[in-house]
C-alpha atoms as a PDB file:
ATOM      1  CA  UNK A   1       0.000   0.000   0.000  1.00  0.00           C
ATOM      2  CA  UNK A   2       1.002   3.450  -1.235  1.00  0.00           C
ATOM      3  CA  UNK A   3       0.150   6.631   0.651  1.00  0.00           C
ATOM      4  CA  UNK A   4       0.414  10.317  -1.071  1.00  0.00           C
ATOM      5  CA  UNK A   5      -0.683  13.256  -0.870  1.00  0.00           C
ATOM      6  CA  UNK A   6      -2.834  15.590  -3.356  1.00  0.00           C
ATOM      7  CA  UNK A   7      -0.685  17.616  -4.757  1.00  0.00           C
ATOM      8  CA  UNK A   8       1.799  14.503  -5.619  1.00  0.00           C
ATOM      9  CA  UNK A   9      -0.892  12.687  -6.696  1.00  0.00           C
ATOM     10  CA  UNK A  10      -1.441  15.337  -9.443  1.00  0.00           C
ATOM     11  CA  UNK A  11       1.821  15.626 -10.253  1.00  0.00           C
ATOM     12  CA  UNK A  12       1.915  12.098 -10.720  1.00  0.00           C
ATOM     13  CA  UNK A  13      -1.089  11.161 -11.654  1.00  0.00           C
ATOM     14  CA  UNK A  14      -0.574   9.147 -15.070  1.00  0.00           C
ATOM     15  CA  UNK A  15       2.219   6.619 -12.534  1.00  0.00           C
ATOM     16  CA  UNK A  16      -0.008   5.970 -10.024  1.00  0.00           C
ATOM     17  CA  UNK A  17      -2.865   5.022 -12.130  1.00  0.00           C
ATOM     18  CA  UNK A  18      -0.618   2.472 -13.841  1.00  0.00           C
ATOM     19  CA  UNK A  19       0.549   1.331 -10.516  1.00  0.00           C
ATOM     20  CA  UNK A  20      -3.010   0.783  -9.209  1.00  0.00           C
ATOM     21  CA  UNK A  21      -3.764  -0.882 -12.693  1.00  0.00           C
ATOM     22  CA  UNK A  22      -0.651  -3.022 -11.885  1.00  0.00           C
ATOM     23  CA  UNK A  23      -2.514  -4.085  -8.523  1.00  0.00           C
ATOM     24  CA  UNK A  24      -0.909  -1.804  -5.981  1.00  0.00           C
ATOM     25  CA  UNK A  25      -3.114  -0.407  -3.446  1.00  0.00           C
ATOM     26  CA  UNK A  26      -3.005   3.342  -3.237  1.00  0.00           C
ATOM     27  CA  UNK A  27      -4.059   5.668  -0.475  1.00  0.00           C
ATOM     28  CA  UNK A  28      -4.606   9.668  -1.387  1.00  0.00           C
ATOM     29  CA  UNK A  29      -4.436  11.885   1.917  1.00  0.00           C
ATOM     30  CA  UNK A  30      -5.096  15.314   2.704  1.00  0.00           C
ATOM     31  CA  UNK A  31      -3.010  16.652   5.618  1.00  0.00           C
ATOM     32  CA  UNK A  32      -1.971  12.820   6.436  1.00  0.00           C
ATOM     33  CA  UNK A  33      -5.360  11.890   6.571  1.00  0.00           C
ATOM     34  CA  UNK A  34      -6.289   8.987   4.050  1.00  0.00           C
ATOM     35  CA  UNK A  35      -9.323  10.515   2.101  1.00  0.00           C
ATOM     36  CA  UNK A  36      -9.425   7.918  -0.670  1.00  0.00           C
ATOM     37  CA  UNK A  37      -8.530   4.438  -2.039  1.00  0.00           C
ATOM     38  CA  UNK A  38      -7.480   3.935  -5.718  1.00  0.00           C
ATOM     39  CA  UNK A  39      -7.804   0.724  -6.983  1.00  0.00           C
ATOM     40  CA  UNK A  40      -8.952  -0.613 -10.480  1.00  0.00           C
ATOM     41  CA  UNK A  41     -11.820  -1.361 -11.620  1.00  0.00           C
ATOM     42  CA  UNK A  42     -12.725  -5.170 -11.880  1.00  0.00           C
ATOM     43  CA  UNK A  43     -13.957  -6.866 -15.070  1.00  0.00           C
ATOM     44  CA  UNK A  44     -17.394  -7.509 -15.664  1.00  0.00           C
ATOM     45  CA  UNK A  45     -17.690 -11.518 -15.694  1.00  0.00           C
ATOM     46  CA  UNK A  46     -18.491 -12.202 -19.428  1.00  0.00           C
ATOM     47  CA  UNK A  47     -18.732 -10.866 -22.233  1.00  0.00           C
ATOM     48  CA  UNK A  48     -21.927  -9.054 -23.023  1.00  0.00           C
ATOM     49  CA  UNK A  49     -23.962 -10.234 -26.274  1.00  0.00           C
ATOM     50  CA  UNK A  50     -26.751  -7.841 -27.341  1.00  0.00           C
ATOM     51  CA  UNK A  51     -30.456  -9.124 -27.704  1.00  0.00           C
ATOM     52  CA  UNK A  52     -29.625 -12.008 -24.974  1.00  0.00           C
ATOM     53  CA  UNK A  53     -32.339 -11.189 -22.982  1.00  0.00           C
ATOM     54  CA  UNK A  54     -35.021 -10.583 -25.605  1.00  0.00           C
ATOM     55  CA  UNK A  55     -36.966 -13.632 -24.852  1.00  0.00           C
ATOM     56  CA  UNK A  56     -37.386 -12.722 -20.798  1.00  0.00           C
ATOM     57  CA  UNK A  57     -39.956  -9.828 -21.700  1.00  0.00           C
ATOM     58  CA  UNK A  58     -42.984 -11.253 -21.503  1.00  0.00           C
ATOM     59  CA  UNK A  59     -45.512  -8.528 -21.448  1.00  0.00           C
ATOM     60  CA  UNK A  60     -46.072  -5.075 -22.404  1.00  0.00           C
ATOM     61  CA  UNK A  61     -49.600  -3.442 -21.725  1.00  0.00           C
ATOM     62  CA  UNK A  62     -50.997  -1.338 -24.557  1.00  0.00           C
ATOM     63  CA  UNK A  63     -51.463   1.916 -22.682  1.00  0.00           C
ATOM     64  CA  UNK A  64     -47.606   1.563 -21.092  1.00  0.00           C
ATOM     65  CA  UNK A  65     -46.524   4.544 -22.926  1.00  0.00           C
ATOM     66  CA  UNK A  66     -49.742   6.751 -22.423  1.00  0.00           C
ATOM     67  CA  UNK A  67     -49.687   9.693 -20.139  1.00  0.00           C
ATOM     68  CA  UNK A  68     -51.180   8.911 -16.413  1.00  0.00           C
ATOM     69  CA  UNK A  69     -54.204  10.685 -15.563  1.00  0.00           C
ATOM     70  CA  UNK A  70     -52.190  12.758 -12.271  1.00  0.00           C
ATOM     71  CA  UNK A  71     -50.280  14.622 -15.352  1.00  0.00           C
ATOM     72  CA  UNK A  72     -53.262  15.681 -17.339  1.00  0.00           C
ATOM     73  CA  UNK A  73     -53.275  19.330 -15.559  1.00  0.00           C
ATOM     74  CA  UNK A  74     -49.636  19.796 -17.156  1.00  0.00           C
ATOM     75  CA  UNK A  75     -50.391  18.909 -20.834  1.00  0.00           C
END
């Protein structure tokens, strides 16, 4: 675990991204006070395929897109 502060952080900033990418934990403080914790985002689990859930809709009323009667003062 890494600890620095804002200002070196800045001046740093493109290093200790690819350190936190690399797996290092990495603490930004204010003052010596930890504010927050960089780490990297984790991959989603698999890959995404579009239309894969088009057969779990089952139903869509008629009237789902028609204005609800509370809104008819604003129209």
């Amino acid at each position: 675990m890494t600890q620095i502060n804002i200002a070196e952080a800045k001046a740093h900033f493109s290093e200790i991204i690819q350190k936190a990418l690399l797996g290092e934990e990495i603490i930004i403080a204010k003052g010596h006070k930890p504010l927050v914790k960089l780490v990297p985002l984790s991959k989603p689990d698999k890959k995404r395929i579009p239309g894969s859930a088009s057969k779990q809709l089952v139903y869509i009323a008629d009237d789902f897109d028609a204005p609800l009667d509370d809104f008819k003062d604003y129209m």
